[in-house]
C-alpha atoms as a PDB file:
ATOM      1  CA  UNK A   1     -77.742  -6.422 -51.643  1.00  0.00           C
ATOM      2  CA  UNK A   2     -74.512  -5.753 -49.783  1.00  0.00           C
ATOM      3  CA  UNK A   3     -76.054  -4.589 -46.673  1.00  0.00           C
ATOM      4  CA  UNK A   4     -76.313  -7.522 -45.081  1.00  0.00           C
ATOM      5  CA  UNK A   5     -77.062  -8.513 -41.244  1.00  0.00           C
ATOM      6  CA  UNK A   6     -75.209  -5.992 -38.767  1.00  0.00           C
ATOM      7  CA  UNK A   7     -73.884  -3.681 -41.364  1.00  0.00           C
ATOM      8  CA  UNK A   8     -72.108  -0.617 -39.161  1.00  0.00           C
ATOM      9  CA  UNK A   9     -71.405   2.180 -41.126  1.00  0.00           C
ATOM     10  CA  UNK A  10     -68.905   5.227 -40.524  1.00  0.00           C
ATOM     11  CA  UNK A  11     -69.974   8.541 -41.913  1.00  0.00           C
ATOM     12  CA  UNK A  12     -67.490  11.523 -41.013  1.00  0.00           C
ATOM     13  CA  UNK A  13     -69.786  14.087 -41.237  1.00  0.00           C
ATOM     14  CA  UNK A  14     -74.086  13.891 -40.810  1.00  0.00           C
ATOM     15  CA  UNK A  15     -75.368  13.744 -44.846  1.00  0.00           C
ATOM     16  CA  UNK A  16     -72.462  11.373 -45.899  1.00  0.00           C
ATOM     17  CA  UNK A  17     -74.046   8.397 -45.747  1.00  0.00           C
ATOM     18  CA  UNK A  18     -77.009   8.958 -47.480  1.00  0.00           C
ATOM     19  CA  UNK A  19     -75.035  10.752 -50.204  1.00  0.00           C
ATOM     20  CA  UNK A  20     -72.759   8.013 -50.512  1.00  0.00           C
ATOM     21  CA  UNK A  21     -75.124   5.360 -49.607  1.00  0.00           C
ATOM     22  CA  UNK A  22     -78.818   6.256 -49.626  1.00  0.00           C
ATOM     23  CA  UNK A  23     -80.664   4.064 -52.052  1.00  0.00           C
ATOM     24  CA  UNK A  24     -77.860   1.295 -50.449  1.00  0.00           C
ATOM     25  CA  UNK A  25     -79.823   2.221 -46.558  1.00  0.00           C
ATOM     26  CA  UNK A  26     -83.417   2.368 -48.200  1.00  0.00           C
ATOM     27  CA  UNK A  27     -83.710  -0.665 -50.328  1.00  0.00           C
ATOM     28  CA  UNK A  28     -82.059  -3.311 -47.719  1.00  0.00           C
ATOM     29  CA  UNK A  29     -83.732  -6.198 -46.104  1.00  0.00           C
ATOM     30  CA  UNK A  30     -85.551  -4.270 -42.930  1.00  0.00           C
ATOM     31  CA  UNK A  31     -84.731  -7.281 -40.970  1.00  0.00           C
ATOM     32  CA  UNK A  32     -81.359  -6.338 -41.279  1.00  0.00           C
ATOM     33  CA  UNK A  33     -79.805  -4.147 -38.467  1.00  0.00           C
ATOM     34  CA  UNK A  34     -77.763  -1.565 -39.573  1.00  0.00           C
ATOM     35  CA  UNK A  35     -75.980   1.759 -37.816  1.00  0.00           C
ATOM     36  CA  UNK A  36     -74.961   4.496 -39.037  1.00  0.00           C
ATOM     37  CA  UNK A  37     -72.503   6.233 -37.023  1.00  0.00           C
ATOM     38  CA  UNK A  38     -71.396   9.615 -37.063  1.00  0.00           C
ATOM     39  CA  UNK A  39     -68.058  10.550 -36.340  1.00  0.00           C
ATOM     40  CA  UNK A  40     -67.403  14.476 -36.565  1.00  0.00           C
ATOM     41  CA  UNK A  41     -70.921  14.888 -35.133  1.00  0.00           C
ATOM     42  CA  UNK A  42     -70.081  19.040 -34.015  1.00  0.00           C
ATOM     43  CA  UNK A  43     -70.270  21.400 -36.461  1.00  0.00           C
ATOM     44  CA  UNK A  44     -70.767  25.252 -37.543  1.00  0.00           C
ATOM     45  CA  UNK A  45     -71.159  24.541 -40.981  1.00  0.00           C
ATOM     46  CA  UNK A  46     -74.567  24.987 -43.173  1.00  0.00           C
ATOM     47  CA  UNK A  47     -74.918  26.537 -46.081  1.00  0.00           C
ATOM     48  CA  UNK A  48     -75.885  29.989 -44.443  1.00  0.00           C
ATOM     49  CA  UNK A  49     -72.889  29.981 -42.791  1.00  0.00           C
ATOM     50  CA  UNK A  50     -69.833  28.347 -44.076  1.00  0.00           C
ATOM     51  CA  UNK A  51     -67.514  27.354 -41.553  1.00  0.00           C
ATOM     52  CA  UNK A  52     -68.751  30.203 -38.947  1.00  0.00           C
ATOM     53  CA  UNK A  53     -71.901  29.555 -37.215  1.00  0.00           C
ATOM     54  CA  UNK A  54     -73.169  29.227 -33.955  1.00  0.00           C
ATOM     55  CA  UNK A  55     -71.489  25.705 -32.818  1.00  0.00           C
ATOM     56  CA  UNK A  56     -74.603  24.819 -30.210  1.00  0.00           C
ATOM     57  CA  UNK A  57     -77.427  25.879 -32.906  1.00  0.00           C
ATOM     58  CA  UNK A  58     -75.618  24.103 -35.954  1.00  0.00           C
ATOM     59  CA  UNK A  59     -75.077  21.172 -33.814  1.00  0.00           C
ATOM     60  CA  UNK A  60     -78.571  20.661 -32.799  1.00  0.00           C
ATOM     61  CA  UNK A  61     -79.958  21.448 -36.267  1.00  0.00           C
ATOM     62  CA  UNK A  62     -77.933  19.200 -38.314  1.00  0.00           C
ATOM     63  CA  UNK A  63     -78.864  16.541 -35.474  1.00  0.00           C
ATOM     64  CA  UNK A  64     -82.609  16.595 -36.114  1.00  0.00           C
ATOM     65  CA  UNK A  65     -81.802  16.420 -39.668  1.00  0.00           C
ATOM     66  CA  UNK A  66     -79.982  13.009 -39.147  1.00  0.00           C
ATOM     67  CA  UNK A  67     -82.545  11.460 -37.276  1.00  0.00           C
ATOM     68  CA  UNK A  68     -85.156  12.757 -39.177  1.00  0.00           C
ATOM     69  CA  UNK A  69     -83.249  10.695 -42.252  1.00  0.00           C
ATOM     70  CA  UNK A  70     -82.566   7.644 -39.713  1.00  0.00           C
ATOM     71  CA  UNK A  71     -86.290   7.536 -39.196  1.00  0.00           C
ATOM     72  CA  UNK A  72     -87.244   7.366 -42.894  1.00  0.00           C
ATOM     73  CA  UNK A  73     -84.959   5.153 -43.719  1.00  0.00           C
ATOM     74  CA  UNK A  74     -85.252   3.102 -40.360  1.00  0.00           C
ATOM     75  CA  UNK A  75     -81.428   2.550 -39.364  1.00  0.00           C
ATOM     76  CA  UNK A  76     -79.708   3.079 -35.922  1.00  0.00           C
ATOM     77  CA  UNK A  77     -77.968   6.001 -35.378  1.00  0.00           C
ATOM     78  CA  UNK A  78     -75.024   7.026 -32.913  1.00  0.00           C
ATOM     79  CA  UNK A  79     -73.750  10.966 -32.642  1.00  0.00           C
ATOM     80  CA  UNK A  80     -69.482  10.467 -31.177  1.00  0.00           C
ATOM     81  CA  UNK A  81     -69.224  13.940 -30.514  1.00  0.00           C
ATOM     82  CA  UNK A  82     -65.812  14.942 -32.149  1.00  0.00           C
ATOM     83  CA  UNK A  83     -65.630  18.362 -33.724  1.00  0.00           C
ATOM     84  CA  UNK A  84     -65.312  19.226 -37.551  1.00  0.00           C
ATOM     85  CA  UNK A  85     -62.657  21.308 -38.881  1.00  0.00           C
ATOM     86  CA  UNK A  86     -63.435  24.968 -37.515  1.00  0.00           C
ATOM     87  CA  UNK A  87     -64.961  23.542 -34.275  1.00  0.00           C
ATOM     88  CA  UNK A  88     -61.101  21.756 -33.559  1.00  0.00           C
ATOM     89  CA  UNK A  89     -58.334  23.865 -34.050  1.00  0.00           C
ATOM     90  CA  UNK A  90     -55.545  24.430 -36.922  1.00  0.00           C
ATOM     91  CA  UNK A  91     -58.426  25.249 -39.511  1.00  0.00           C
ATOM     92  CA  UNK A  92     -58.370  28.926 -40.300  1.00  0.00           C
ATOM     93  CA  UNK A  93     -59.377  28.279 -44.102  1.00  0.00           C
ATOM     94  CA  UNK A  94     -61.465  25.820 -46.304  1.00  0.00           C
ATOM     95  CA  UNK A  95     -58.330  25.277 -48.191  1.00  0.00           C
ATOM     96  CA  UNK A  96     -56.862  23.853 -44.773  1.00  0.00           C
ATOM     97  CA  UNK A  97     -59.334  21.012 -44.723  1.00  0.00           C
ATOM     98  CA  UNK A  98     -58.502  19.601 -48.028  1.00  0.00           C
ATOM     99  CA  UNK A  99     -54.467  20.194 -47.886  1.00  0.00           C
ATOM    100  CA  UNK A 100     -53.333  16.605 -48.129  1.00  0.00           C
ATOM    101  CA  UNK A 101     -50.077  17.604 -46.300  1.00  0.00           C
ATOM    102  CA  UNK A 102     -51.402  17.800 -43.316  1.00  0.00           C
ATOM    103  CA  UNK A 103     -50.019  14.813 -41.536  1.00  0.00           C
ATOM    104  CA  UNK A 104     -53.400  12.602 -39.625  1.00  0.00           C
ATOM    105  CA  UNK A 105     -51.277  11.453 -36.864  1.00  0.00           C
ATOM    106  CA  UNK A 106     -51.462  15.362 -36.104  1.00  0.00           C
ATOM    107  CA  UNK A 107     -54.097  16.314 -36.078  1.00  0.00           C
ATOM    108  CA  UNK A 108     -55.704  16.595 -32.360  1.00  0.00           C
ATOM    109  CA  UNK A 109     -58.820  14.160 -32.796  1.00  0.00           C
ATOM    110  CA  UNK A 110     -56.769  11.204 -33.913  1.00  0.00           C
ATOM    111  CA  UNK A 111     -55.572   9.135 -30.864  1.00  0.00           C
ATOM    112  CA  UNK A 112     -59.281   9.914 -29.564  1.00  0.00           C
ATOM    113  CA  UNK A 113     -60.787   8.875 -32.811  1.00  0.00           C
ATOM    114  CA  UNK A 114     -58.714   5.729 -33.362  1.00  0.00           C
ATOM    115  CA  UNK A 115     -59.675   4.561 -29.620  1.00  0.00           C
ATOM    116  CA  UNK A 116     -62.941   5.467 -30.790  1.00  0.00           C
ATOM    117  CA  UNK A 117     -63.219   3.026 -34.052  1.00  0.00           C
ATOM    118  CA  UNK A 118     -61.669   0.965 -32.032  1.00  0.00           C
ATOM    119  CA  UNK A 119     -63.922   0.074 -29.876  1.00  0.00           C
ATOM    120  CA  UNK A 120     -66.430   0.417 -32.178  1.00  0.00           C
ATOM    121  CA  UNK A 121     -65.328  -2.510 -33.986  1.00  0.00           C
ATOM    122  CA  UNK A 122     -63.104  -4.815 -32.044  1.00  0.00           C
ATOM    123  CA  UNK A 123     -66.368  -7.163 -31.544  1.00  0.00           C
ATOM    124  CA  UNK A 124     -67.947  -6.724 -34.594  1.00  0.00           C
ATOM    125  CA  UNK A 125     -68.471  -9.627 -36.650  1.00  0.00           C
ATOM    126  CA  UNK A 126     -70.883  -7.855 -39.524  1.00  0.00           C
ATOM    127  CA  UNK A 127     -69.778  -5.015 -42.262  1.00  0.00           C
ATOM    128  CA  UNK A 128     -67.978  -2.383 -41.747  1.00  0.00           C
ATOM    129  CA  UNK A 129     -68.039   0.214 -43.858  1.00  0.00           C
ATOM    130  CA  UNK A 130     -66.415   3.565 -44.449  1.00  0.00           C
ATOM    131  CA  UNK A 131     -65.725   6.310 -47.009  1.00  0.00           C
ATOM    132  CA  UNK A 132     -63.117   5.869 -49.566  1.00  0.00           C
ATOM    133  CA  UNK A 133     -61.617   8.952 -48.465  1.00  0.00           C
ATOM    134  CA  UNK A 134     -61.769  10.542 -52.266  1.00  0.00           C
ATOM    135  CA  UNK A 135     -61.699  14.691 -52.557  1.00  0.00           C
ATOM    136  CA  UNK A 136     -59.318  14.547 -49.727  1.00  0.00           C
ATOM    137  CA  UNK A 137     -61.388  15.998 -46.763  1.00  0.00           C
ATOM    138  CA  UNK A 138     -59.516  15.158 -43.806  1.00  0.00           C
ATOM    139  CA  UNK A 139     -62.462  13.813 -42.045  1.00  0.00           C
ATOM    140  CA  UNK A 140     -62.821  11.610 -44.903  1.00  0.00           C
ATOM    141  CA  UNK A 141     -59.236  10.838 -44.826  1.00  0.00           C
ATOM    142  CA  UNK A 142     -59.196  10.392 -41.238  1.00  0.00           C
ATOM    143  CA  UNK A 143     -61.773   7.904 -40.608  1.00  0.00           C
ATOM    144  CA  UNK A 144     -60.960   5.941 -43.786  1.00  0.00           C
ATOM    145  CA  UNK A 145     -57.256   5.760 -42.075  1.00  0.00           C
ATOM    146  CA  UNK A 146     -58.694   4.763 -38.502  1.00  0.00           C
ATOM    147  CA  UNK A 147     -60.127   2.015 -40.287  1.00  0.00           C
ATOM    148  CA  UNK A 148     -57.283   0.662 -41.941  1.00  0.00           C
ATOM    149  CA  UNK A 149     -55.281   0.706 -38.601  1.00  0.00           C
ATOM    150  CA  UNK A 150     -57.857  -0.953 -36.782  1.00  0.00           C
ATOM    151  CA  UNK A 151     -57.678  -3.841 -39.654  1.00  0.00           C
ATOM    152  CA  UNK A 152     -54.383  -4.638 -39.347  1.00  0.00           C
ATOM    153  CA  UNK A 153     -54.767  -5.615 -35.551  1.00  0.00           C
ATOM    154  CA  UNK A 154     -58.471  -7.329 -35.909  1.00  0.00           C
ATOM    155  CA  UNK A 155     -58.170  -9.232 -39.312  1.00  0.00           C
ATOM    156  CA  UNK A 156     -61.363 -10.985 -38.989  1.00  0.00           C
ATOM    157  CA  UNK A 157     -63.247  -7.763 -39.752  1.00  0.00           C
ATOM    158  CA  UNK A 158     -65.434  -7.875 -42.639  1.00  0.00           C
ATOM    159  CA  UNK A 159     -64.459  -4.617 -44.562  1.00  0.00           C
ATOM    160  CA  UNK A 160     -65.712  -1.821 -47.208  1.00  0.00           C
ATOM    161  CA  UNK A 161     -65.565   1.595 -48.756  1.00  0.00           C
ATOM    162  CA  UNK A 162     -67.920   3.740 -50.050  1.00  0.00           C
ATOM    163  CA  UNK A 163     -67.720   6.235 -52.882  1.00  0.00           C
ATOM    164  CA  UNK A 164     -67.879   9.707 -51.564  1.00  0.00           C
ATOM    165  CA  UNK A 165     -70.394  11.903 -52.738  1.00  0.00           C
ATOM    166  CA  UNK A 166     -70.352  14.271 -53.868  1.00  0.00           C
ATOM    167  CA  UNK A 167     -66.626  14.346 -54.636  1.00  0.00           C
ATOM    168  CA  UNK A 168     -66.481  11.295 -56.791  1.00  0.00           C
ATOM    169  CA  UNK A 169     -69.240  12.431 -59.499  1.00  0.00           C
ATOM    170  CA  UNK A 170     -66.163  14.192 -61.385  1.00  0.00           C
ATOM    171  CA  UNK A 171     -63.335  11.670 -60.442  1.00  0.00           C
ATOM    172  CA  UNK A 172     -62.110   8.763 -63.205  1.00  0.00           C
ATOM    173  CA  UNK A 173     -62.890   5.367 -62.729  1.00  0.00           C
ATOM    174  CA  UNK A 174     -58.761   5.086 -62.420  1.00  0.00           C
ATOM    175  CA  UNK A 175     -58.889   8.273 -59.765  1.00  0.00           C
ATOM    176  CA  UNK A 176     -61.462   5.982 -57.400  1.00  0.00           C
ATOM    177  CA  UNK A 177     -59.536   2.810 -57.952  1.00  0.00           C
ATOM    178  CA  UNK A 178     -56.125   4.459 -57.211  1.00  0.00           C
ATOM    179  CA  UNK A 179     -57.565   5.232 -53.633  1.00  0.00           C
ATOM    180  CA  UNK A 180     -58.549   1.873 -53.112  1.00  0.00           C
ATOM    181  CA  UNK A 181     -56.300   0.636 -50.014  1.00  0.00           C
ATOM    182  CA  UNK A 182     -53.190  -1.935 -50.610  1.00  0.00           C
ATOM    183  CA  UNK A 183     -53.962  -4.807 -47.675  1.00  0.00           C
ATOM    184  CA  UNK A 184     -52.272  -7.915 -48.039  1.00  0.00           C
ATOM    185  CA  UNK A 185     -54.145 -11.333 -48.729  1.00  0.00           C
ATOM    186  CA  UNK A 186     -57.309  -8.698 -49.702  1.00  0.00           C
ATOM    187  CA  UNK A 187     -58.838  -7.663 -53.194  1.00  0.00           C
ATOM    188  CA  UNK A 188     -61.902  -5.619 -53.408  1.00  0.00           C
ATOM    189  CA  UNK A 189     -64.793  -6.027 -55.260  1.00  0.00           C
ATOM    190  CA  UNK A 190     -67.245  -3.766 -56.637  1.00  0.00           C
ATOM    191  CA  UNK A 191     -70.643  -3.939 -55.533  1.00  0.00           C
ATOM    192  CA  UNK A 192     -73.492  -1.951 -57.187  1.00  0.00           C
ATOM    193  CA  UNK A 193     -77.222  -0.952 -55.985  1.00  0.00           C
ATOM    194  CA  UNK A 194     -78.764   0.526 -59.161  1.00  0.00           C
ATOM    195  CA  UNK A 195     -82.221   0.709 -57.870  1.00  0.00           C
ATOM    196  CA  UNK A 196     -83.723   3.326 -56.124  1.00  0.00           C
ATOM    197  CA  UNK A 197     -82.148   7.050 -57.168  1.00  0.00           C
ATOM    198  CA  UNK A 198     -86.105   8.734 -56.783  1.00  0.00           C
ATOM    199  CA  UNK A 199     -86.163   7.206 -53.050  1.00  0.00           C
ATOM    200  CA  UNK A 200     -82.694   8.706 -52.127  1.00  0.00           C
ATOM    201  CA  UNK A 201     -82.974  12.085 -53.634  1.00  0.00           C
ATOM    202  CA  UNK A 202     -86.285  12.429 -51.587  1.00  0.00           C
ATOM    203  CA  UNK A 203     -84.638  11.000 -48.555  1.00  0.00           C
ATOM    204  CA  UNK A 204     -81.568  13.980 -49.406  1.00  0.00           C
ATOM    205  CA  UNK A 205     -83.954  16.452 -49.365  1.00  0.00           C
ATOM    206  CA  UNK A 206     -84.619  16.162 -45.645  1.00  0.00           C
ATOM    207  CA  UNK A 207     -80.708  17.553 -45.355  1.00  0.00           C
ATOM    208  CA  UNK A 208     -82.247  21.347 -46.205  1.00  0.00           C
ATOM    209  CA  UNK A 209     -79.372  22.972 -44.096  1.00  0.00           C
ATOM    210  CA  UNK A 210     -76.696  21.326 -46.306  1.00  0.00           C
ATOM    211  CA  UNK A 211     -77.720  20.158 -49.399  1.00  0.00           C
ATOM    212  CA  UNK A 212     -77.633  22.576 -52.329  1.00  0.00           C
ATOM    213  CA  UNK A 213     -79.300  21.511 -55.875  1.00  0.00           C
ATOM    214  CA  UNK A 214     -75.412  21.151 -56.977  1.00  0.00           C
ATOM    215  CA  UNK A 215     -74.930  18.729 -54.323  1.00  0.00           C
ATOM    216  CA  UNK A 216     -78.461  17.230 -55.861  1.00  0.00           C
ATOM    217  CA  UNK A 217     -77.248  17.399 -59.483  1.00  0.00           C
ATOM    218  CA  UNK A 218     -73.607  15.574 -58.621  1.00  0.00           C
ATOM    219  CA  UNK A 219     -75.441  12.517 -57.059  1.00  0.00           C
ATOM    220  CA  UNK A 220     -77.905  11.963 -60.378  1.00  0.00           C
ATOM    221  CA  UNK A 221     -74.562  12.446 -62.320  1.00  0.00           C
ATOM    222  CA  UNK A 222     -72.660   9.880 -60.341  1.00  0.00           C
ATOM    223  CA  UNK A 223     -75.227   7.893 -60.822  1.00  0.00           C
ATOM    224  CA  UNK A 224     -75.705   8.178 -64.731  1.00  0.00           C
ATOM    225  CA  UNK A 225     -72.104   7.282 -64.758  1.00  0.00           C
ATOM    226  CA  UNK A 226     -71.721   4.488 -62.519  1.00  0.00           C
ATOM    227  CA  UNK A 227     -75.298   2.325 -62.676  1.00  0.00           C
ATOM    228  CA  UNK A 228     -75.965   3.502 -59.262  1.00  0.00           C
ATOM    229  CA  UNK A 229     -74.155   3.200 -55.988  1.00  0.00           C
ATOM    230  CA  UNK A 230     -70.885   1.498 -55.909  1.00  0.00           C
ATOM    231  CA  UNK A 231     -69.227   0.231 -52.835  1.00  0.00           C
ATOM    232  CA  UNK A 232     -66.050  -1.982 -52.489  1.00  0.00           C
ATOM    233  CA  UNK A 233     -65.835  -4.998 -50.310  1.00  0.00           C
ATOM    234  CA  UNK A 234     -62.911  -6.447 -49.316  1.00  0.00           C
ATOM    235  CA  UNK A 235     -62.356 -10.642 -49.687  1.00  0.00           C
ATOM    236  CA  UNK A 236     -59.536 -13.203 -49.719  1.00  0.00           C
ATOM    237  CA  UNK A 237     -57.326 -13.298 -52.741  1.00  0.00           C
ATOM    238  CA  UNK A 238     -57.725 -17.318 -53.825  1.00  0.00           C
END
């Protein structure tokens, strides 16, 4: 089982990491503290309205979903507060959020964000974990970036990446190992939970305001494809 004592875990958005991770955050050792924390934690995006609802309403709704899923799957849980795309501005279209032009360093969130993660994990001395950053959502793309610049100036931290769901049920094995980060004196491993898919897909259907049964189909496909849950830790090249 790769998580392991003090396992934080970065999810942009709430629902990521129990799509990425789910049957990862229900089958650990209970013993073992873990926190998820979520990073774009504003939002006025369900499925009834894309992009355009009520920021306060959305906010709280999507909230009580995440702890509702904390509960049930008995993990800590931290809200940071920064806004998704169409609660910051430059987002006028959904196209905007996955245009991989758009430089990070730009983008208004990021010297907040990176003092955020920063902090988050100078003194950690468990996992870390964060998405992979495949699909290209700059949330995604963001935190997974964070992360890496945070590396560089604590290289003690103990580091992974998580397959993002549901964007990676239709990328190559060669797509999701192309976005696997270059870090010197590192290789990553893959590490697989392939127990559990009946547990998460319960635990997914707690996300009601989110979660269509496409979203629902692309995790059972990932999952016929890959033996289960794949995550990539980093270790020391020999």
């Amino acid at each position: 089982m790769f998580v392991e004592p003090s396992t934080l875990i970065l999810s942009p958005h709430c629902d990521d990491a129990p799509l990425s991770m789910g049957a990862s955050l229900l089958t650990r050792n209970p013993s073992h503290p873990t926190r998820v924390s979520i990073v774009f934690s504003r939002s006025r995006c369900t499925k009834e309205f894309p992009c355009n609802g009520p920021e306060e309403q959305v906010t709280q709704l999507r909230h009580r979903e995440e702890m509702q899923a904390a509960q049930i799957a008995g993990y800590g849980l931290d809200f940071w507060g920064f806004g998704e795309p169409f609660v910051r501005p430059g987002f006028q279209q959904v196209a905007d959020i996955f245009d991989l032009r758009r430089p990070l360093a730009h983008e208004s969130v990021w010297e907040h964000l990176l003092a955020a993660v920063d902090r988050a994990v100078c003194s950690h001395t468990g996992l870390l974990v964060a998405p992979l950053g495949c699909g290209g959502h700059i949330d995604h793309r963001i935190v997974r970036a964070a992360v890496l610049a945070c590396w560089t100036r604590y290289p003690h931290l103990r580091v992974g990446f998580y397959e993002d769901l549901p964007y990676c049920h239709s990328l190559s094995d060669a797509q999701i190992l192309a976005a696997l980060p270059v870090v010197a004196d590192r290789s990553f491993q893959p590490h697989i939970v392939s127990e559990g898919l009946g547990p998460k897909l319960a635990l997914l259907e707690v996300y009601r305001s989110q979660l269509s049964d496409g979203h629902l189909w692309a995790v059972k496909a990932y999952w016929a494809r890959r033996g289960g849950e794949r995550l990539w830790i980093a270790g020391s090249v020999d």
